[in-house]
N, C-alpha and C. Protein backbone atom coordinates (compact mmCIF):
# COMPACT_ATOMS: atom_id res chain seq x y z
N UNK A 1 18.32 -30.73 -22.80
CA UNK A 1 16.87 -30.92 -22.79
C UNK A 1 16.18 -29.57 -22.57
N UNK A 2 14.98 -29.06 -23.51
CA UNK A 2 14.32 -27.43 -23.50
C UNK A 2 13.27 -28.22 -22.23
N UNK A 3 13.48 -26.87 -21.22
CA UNK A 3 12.59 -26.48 -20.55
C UNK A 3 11.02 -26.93 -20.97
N UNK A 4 10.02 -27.13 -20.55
CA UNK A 4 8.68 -26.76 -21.09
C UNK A 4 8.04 -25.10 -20.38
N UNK A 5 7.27 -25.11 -21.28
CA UNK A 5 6.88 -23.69 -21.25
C UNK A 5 5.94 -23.45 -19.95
N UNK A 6 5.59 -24.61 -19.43
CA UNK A 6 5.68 -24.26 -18.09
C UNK A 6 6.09 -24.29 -16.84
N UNK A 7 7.29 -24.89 -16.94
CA UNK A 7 8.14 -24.38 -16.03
C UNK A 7 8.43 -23.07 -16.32
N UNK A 8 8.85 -23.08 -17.22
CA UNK A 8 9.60 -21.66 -17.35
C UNK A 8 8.46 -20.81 -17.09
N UNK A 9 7.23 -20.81 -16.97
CA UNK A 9 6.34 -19.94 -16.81
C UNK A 9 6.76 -19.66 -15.39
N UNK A 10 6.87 -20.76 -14.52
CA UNK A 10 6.38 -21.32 -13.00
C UNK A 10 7.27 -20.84 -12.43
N UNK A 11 8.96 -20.43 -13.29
CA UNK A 11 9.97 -20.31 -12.54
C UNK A 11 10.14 -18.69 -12.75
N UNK A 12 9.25 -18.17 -13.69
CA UNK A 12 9.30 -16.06 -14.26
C UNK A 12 8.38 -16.08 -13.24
N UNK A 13 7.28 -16.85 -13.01
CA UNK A 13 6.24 -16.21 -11.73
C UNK A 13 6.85 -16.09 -10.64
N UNK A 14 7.47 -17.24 -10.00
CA UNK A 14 8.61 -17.32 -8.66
C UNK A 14 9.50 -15.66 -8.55
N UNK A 15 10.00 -15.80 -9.21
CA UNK A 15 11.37 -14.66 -9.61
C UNK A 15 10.47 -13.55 -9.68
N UNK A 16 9.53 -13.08 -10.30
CA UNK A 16 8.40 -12.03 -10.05
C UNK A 16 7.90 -11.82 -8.72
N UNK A 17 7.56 -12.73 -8.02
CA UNK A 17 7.14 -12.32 -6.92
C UNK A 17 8.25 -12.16 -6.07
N UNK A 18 9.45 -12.46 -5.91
CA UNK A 18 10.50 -12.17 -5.23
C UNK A 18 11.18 -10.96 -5.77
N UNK A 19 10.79 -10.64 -6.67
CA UNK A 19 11.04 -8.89 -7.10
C UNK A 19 10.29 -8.17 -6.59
N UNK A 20 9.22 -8.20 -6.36
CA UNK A 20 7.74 -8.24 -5.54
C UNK A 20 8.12 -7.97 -3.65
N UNK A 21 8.47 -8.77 -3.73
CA UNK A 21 8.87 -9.15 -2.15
C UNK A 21 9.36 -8.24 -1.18
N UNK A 22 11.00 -8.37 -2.01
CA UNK A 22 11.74 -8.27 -1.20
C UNK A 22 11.86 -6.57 -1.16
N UNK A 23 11.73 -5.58 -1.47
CA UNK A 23 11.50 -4.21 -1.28
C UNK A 23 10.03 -3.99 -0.17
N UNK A 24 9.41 -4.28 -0.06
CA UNK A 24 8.46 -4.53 0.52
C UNK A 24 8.70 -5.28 1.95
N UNK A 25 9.28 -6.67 1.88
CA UNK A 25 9.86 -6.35 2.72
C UNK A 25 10.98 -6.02 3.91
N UNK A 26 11.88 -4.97 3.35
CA UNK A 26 12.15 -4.19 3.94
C UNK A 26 11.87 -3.14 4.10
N UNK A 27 10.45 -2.67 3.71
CA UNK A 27 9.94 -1.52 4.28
C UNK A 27 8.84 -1.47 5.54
N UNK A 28 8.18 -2.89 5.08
CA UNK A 28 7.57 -3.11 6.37
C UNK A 28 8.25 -3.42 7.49
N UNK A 29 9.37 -4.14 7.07
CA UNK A 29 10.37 -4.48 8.62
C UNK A 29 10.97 -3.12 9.47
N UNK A 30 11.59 -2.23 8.21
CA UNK A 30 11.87 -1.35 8.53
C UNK A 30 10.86 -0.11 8.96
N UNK A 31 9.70 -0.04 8.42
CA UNK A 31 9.11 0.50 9.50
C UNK A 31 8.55 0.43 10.51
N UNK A 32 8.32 -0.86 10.58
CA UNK A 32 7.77 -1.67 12.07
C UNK A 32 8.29 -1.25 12.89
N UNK A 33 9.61 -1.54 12.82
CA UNK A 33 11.40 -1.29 14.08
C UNK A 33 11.14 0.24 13.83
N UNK A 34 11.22 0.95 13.12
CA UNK A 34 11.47 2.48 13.38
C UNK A 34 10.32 3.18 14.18
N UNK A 35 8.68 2.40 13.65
CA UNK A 35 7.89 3.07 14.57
C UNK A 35 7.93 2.54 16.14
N UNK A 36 8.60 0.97 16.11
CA UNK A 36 8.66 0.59 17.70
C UNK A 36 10.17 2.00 18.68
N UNK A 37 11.18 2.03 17.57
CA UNK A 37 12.04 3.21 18.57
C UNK A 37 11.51 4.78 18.69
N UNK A 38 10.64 4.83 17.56
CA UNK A 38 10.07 6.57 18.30
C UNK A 38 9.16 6.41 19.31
N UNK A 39 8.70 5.73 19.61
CA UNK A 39 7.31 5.20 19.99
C UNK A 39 7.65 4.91 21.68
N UNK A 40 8.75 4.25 21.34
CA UNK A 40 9.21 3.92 23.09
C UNK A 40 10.18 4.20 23.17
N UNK A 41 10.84 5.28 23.53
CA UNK A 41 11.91 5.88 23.70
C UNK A 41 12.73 5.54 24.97
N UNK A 42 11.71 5.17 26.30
CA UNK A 42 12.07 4.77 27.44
C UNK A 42 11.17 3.60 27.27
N UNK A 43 11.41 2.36 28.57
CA UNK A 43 11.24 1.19 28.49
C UNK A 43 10.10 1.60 28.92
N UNK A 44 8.58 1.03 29.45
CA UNK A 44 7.61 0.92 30.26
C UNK A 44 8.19 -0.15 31.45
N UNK A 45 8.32 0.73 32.63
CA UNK A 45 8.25 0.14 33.67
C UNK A 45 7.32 0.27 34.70
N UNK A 46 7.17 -1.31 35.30
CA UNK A 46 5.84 -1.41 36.08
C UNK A 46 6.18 -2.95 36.81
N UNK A 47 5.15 -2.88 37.69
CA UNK A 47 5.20 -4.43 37.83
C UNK A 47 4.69 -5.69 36.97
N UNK A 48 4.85 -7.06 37.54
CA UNK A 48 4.24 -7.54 36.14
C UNK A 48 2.56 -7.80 36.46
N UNK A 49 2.28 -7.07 37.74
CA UNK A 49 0.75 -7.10 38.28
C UNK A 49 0.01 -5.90 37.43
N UNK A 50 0.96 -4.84 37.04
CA UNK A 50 0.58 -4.11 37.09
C UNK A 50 -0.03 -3.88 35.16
N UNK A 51 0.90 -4.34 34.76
CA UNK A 51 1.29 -5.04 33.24
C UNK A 51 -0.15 -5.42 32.91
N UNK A 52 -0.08 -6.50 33.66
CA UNK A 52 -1.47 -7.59 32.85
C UNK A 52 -2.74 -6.43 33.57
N UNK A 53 -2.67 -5.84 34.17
CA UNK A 53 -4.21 -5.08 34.71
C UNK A 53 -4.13 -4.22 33.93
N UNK A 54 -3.63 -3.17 32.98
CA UNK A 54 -3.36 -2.47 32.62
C UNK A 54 -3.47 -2.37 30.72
N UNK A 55 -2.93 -3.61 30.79
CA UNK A 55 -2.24 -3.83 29.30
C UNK A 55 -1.95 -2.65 28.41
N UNK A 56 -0.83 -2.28 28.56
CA UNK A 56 -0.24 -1.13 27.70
C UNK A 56 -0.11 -1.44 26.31
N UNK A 57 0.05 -0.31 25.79
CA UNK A 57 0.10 -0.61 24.14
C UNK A 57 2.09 -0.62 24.05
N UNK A 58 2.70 -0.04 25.04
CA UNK A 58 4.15 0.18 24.83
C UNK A 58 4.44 -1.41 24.75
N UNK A 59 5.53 -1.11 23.66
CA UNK A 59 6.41 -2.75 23.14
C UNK A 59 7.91 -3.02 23.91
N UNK A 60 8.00 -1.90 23.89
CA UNK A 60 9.56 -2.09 25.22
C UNK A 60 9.27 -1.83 26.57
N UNK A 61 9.44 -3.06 27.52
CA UNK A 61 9.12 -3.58 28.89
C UNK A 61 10.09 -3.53 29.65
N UNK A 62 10.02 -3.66 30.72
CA UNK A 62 10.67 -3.65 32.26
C UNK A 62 10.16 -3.78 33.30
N UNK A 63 9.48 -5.22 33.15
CA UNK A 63 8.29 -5.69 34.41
C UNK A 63 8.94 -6.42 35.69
N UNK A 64 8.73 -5.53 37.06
CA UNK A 64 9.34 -5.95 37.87
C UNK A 64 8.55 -6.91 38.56
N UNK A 65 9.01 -8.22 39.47
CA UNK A 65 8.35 -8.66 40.56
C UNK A 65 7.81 -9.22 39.84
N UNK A 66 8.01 -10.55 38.83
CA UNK A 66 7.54 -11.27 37.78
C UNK A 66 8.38 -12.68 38.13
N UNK A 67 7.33 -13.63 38.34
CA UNK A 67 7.50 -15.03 38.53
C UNK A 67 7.87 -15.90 37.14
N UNK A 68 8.38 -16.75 36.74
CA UNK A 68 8.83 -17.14 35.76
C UNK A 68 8.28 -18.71 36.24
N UNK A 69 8.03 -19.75 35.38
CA UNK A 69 7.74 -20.98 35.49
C UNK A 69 8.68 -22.17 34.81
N UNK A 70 9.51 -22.27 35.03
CA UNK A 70 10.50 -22.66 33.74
C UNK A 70 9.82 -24.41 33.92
N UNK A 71 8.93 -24.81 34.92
CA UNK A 71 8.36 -26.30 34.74
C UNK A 71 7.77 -26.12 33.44
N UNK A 72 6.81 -24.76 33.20
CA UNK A 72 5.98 -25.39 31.87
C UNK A 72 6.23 -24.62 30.52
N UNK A 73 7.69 -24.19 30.45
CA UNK A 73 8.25 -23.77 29.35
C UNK A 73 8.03 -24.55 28.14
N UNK A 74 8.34 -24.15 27.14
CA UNK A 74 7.99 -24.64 26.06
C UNK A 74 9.05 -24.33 25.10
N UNK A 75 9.69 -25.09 24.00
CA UNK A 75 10.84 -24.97 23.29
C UNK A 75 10.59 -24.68 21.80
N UNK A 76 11.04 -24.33 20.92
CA UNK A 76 11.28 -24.09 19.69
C UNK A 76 12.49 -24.37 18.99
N UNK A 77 12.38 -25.18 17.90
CA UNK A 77 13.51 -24.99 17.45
C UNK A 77 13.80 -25.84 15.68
N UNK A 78 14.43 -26.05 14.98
CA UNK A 78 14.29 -26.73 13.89
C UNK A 78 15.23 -27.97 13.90
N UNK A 79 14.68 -29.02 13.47
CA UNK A 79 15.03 -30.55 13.54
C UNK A 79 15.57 -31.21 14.38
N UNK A 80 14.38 -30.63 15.81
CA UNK A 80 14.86 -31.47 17.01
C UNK A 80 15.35 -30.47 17.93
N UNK A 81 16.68 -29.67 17.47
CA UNK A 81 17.66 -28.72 18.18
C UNK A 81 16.38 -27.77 18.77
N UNK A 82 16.64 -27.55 20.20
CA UNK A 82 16.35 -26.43 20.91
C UNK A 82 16.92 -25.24 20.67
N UNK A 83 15.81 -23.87 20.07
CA UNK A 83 17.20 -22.64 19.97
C UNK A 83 16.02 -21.51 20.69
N UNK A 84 15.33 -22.08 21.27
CA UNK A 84 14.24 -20.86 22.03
C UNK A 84 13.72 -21.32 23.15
N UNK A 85 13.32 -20.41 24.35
CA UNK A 85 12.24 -21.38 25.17
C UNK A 85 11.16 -20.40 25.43
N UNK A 86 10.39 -20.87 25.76
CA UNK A 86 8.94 -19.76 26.12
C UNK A 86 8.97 -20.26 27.45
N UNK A 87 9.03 -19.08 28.31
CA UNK A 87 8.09 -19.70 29.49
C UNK A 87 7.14 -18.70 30.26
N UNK A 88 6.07 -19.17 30.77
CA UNK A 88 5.39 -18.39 31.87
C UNK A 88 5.63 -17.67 32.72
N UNK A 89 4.88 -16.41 32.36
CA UNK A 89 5.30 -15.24 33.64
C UNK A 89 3.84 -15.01 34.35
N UNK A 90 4.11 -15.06 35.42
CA UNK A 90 3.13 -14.26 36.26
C UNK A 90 3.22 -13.28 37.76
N UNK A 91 2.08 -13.07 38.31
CA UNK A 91 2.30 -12.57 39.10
C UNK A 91 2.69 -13.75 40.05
N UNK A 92 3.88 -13.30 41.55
CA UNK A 92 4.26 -13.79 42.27
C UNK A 92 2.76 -14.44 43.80
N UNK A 93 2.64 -15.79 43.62
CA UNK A 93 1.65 -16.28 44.46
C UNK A 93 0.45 -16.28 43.98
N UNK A 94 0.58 -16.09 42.97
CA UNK A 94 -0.87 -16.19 41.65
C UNK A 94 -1.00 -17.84 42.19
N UNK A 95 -2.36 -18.26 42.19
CA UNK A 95 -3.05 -19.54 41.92
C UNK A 95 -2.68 -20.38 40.68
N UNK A 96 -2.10 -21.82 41.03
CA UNK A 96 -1.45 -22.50 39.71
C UNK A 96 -1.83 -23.06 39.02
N UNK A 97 -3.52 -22.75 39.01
CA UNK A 97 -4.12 -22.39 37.53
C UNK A 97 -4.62 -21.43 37.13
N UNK A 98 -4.12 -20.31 37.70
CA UNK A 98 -3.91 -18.95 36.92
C UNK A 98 -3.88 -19.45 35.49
N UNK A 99 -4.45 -17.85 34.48
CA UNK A 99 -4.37 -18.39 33.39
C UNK A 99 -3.03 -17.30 32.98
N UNK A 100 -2.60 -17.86 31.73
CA UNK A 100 -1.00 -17.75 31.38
C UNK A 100 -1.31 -16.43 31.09
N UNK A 101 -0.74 -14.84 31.16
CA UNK A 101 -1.38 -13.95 30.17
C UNK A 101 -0.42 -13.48 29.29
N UNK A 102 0.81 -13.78 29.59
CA UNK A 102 2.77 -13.41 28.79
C UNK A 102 3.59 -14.24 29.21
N UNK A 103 4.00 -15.09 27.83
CA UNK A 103 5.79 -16.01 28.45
C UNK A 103 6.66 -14.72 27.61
N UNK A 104 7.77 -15.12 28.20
CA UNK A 104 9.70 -14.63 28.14
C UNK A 104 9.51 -15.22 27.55
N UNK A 105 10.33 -15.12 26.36
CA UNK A 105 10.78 -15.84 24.73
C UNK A 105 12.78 -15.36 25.48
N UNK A 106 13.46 -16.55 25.09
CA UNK A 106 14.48 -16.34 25.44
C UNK A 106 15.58 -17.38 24.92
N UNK A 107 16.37 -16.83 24.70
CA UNK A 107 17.80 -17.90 23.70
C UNK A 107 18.96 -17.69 24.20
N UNK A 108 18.82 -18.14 25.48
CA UNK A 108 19.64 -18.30 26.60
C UNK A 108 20.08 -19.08 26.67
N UNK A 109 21.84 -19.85 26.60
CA UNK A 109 22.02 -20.80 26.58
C UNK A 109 22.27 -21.96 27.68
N UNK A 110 22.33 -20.98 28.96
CA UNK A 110 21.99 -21.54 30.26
C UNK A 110 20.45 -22.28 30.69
N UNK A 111 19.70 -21.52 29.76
CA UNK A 111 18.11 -21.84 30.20
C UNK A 111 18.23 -22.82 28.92
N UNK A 112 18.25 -22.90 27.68
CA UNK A 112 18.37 -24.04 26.72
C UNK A 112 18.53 -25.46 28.02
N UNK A 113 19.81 -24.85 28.13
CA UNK A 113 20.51 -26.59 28.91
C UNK A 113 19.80 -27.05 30.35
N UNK A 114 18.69 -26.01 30.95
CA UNK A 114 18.28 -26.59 32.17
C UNK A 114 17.16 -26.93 31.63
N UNK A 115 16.26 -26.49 30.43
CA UNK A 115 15.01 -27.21 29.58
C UNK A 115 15.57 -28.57 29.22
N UNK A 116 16.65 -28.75 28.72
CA UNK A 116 16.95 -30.35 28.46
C UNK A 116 17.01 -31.07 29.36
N UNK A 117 17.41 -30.39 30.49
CA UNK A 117 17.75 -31.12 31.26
C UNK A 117 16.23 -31.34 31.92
N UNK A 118 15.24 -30.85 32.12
CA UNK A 118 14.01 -31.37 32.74
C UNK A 118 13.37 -31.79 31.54
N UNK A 119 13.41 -32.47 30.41
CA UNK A 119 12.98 -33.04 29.58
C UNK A 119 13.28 -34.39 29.53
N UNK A 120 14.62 -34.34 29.95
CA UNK A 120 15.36 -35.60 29.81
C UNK A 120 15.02 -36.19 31.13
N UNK A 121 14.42 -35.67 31.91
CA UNK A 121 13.85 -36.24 33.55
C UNK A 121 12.26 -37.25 32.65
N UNK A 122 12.82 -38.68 33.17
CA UNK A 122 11.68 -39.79 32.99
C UNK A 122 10.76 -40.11 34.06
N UNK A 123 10.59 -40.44 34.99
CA UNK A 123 9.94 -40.45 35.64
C UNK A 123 9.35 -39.11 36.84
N UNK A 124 8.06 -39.98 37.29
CA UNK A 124 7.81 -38.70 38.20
C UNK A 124 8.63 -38.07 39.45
N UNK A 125 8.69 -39.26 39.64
CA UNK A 125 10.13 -39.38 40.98
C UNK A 125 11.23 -38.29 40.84
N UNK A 126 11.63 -38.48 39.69
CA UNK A 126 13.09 -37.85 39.30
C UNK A 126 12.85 -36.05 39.24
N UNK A 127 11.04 -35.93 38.55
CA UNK A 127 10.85 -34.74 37.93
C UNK A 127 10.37 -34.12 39.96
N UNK A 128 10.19 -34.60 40.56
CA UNK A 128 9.15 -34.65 42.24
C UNK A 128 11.20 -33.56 42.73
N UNK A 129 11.80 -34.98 42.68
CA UNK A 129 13.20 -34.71 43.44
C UNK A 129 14.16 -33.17 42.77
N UNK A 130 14.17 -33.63 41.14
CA UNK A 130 14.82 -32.18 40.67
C UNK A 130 14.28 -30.86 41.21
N UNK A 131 12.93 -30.76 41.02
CA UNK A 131 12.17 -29.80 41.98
C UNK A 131 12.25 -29.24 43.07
N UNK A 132 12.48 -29.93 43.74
CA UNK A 132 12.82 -30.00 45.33
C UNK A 132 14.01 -29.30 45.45
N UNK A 133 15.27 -29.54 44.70
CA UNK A 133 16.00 -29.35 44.73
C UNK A 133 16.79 -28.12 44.30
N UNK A 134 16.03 -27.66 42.86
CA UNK A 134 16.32 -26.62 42.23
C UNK A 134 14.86 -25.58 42.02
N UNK A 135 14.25 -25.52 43.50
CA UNK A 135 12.96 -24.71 42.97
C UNK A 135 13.37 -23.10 43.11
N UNK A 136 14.22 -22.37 43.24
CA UNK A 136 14.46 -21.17 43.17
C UNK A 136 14.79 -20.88 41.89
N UNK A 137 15.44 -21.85 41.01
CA UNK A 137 15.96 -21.95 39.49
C UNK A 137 14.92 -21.91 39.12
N UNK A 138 13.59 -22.64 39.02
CA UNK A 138 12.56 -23.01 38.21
C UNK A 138 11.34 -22.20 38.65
N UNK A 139 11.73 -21.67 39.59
CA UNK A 139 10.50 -20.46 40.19
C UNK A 139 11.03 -19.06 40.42
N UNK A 140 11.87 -18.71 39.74
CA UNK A 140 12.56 -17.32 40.00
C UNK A 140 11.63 -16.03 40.30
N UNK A 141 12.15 -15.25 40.89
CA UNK A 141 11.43 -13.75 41.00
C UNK A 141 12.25 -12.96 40.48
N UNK A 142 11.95 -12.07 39.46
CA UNK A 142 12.70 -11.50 39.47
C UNK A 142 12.35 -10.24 37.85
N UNK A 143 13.06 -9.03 37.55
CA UNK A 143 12.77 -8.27 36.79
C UNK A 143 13.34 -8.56 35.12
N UNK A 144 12.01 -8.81 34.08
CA UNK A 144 12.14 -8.76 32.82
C UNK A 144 11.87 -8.36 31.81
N UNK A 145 12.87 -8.05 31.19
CA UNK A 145 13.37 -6.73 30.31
C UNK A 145 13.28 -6.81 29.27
N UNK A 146 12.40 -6.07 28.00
CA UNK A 146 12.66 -6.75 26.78
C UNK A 146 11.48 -6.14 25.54
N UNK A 147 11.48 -6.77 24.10
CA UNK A 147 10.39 -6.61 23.23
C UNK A 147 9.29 -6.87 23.21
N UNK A 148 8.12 -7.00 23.52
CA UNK A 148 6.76 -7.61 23.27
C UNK A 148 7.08 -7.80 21.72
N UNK A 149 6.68 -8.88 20.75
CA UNK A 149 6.32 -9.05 19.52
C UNK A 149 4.83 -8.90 19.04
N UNK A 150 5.31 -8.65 17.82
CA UNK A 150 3.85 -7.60 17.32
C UNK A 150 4.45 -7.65 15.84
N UNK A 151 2.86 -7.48 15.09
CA UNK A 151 3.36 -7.24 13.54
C UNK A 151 3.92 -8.25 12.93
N UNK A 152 5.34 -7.99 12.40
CA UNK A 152 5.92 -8.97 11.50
C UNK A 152 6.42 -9.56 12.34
N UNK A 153 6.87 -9.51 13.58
CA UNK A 153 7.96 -9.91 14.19
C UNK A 153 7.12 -11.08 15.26
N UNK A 154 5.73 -11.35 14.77
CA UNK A 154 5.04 -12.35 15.34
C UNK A 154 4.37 -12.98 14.50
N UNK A 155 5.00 -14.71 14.79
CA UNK A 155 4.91 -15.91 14.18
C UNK A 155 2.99 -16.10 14.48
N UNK A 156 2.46 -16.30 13.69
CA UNK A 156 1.08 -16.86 13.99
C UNK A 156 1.28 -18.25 13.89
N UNK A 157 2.26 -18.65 13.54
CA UNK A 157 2.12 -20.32 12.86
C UNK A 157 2.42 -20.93 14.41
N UNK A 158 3.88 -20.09 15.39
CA UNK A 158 4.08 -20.16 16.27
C UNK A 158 3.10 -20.33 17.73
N UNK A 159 2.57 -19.44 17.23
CA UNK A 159 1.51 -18.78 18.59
C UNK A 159 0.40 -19.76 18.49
N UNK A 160 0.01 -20.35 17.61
CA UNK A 160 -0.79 -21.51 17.49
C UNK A 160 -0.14 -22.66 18.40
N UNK A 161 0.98 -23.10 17.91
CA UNK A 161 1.59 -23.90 17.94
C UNK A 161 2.14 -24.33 19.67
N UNK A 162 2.24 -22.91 20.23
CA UNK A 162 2.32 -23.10 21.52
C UNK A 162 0.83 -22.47 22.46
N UNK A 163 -0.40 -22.43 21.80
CA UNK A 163 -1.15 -22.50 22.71
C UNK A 163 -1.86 -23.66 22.57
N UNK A 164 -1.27 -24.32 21.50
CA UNK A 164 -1.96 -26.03 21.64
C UNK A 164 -1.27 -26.68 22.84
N UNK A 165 0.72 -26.44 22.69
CA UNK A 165 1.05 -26.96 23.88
C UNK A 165 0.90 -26.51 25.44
N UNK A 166 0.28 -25.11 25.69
CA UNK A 166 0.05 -24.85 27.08
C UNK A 166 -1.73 -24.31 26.98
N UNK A 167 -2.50 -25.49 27.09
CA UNK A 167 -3.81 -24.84 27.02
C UNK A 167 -4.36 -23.77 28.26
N UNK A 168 -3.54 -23.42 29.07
CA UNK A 168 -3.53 -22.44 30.13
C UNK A 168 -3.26 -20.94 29.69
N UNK A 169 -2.76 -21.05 28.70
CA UNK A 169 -2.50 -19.56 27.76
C UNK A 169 -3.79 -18.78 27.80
N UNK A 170 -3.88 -17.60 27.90
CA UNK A 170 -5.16 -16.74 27.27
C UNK A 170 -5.14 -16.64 25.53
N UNK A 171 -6.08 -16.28 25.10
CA UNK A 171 -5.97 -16.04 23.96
C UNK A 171 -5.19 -15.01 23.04
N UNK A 172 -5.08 -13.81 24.03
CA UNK A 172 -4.22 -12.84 23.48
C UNK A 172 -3.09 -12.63 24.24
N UNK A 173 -2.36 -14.07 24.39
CA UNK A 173 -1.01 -13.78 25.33
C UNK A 173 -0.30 -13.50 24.65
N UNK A 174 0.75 -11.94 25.48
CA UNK A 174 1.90 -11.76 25.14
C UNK A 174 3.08 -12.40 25.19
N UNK A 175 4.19 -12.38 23.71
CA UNK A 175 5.52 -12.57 24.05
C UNK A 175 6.73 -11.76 24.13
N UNK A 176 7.36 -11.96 24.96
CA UNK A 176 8.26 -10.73 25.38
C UNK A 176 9.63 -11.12 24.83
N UNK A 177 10.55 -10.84 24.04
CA UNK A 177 11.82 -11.04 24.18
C UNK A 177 12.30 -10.58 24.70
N UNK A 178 13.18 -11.75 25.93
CA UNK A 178 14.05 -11.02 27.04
C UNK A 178 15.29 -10.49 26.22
N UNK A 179 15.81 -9.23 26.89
CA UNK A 179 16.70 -8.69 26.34
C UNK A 179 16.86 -7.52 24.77
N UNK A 180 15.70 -7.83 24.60
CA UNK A 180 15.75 -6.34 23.05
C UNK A 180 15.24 -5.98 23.56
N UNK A 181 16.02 -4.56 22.84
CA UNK A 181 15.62 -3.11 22.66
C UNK A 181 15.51 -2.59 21.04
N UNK A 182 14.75 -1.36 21.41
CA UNK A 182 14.42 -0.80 19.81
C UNK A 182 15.73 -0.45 19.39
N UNK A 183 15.75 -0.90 17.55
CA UNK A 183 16.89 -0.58 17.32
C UNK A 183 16.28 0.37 15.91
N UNK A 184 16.63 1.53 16.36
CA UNK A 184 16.49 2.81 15.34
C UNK A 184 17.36 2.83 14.67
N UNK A 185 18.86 2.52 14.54
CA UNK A 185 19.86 2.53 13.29
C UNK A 185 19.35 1.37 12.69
N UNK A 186 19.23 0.42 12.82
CA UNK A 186 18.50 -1.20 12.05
C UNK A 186 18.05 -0.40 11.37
N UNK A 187 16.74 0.52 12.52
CA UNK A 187 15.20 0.43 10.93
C UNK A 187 15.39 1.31 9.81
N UNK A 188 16.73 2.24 10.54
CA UNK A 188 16.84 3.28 8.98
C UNK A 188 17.72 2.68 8.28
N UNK A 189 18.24 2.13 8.49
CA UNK A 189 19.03 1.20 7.38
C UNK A 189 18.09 0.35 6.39
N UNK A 190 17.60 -0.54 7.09
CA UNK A 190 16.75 -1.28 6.10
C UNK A 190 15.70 -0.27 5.28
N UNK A 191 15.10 0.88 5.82
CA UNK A 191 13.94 1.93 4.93
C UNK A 191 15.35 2.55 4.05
N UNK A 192 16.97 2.65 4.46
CA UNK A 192 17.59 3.06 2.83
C UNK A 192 17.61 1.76 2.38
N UNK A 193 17.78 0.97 2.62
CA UNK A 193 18.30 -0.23 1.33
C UNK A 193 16.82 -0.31 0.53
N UNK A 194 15.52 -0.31 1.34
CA UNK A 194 14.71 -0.29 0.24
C UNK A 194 13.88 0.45 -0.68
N UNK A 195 14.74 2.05 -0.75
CA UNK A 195 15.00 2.59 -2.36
C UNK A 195 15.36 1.89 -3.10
N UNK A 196 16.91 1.83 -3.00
CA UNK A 196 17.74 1.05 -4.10
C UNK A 196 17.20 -0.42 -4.75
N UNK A 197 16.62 -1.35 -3.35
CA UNK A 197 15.81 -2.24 -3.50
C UNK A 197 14.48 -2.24 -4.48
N UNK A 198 13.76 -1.46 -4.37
CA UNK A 198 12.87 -0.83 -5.08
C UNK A 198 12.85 -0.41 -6.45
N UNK A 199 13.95 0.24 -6.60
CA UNK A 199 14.30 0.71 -8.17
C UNK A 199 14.88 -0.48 -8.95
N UNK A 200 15.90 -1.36 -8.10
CA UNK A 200 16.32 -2.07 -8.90
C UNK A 200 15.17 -3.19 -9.37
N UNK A 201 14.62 -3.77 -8.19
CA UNK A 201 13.13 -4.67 -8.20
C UNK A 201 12.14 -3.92 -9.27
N UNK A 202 11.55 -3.08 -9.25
CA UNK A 202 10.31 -2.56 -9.81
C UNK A 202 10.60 -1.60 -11.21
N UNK A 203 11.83 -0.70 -10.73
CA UNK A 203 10.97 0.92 -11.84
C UNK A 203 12.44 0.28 -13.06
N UNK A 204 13.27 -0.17 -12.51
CA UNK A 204 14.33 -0.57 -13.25
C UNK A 204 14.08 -1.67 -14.26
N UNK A 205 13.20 -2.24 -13.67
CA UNK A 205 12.64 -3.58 -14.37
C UNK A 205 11.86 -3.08 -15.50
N UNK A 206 11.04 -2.11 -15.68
CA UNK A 206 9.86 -2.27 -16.21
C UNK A 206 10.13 -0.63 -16.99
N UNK A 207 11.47 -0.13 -16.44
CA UNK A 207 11.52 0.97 -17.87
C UNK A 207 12.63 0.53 -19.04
C-alpha cells in the first residue's frame, strides 16, 4: 500500500527537525555543563541561612546547617514508580510555615523507601506515631552538597508540577541535586560530538 503524500510529507518534516535537533542539542547541553565547571571551580560554601539571604548566582553548593523535611517531600517518577524525591530545606528552627525557598532533589534509594513508606501510612494515628518515632530521620540537620538546576537541566513542566503540590514553595525556589558536581570532561565531549553531529545533520545534508 503507497504512502499518501502526506504522510510522507509529515514523516520528511519529523526527520528534519531531528536533524535540526540533535546538534544543537548537544551544544547547548554541552555548553551549559562546561560554563557550570569554569564558573565554579570550588563548591560555594555557606550556611543554608546564609544561602537564602544572599542568593548566589554559584550552581555548585555546600550548604551547611540545613534542615531537611522529608514529611513534605514530594516524588517523581514515571507510571507510578518513584525514581526522585524533592524535599524541603530550610533553616534549622525556622517557623513551620516558613515559606519553602530550595528542596534536595535526590535518587536515593534509602530515601525512595522511607517516602513509601510514609505514603503507605493511612491514618493519622499511624502518620502522629511514625513521627514520634523516627523524627531525627524526617527532620535531619545536616550539610548538602550538590547542583542547583538551571537552563536545560530544569524541567518547567516539573517545577509547575511540584509547586501545585507544595503551595508553601516561593516562586523562584531552588533545586539542588544532592550529590553533583560539574563535569568538565562530559561538556567537552558532548561540544566534540557536536561537530561531527553538525556536519553530518546540516552541511553534509545540503551539499
Amino acid at each position: 500500500m503507497r504512502k499518501s503524500p502526506a504522510v510522507g510529507l509529515s514523516g520528511f518534516i519529523r526527520f528534519g527537525l531531528i536533524r535540526l535537533i540533535i546538534p544543537l542539542a548537544l551544544l547547548v547541553a554541552g555548553g551549559q555543563k562546561f560554563y557550570t565547571a569554569v564558573t565554579n571551580r570550588q563548591p560555594y560554601s555557606a550556611t543554608f541561612a546564609e544561602y537564602i539571604r544572599t542568593k548566589p548566582d554559584n550552581k555548585w553548593v555546600e550548604l551547611k546547617e540545613t534542615q531537611l523535611n522529608f514529611l513534605r517531600s514530594i516524588s517523581m517518577g514515571v507510571g507510578g514508580a518513584v525514581s526522585e524525591v524533592y524535599i524541603p530545606m530550610r533553616v534549622p528552627g525556622a517557623p513551620p510555615d516558613a515559606k519553602i525557598e530550595a528542596l534536595m532533589l535526590t535518587k536515593d534509594p534509602t530515601v525512595i523507601e522511607m517516602f513509601k513508606r510514609l505514603k503507605a501510612l493511612s491514618t493519622k494515628q499511624e502518620i502522629e506515631d511514625y513521627v514520634e518515632k523516627n523524627r531525627e530521620q524526617l527532620f535531619p540537620t545536616r550539610t548538602v552538597s550538590g547542583l542547583t538546576k538551571f537552563g536545560i537541566d530544569s524541567d518547567s513542566s516539573k517545577r509547575e508540577k511540584i509547586a501545585k503540590l507544595n503551595p508553601g514553595l516561593t516562586g523562584e525556589f531552588a533545586v539542588i541535586e544532592e550529590g553533583k558536581s560539574p563535569e568538565l570532561a562530559l561538556s567537552i565531549v558532548l561540544l566534540v560530538l557536536a561537530i561531527p553531529a553538525a556536519w553530518l545533520c546540516w552541511i553534509r545534508r545540503t551539499s
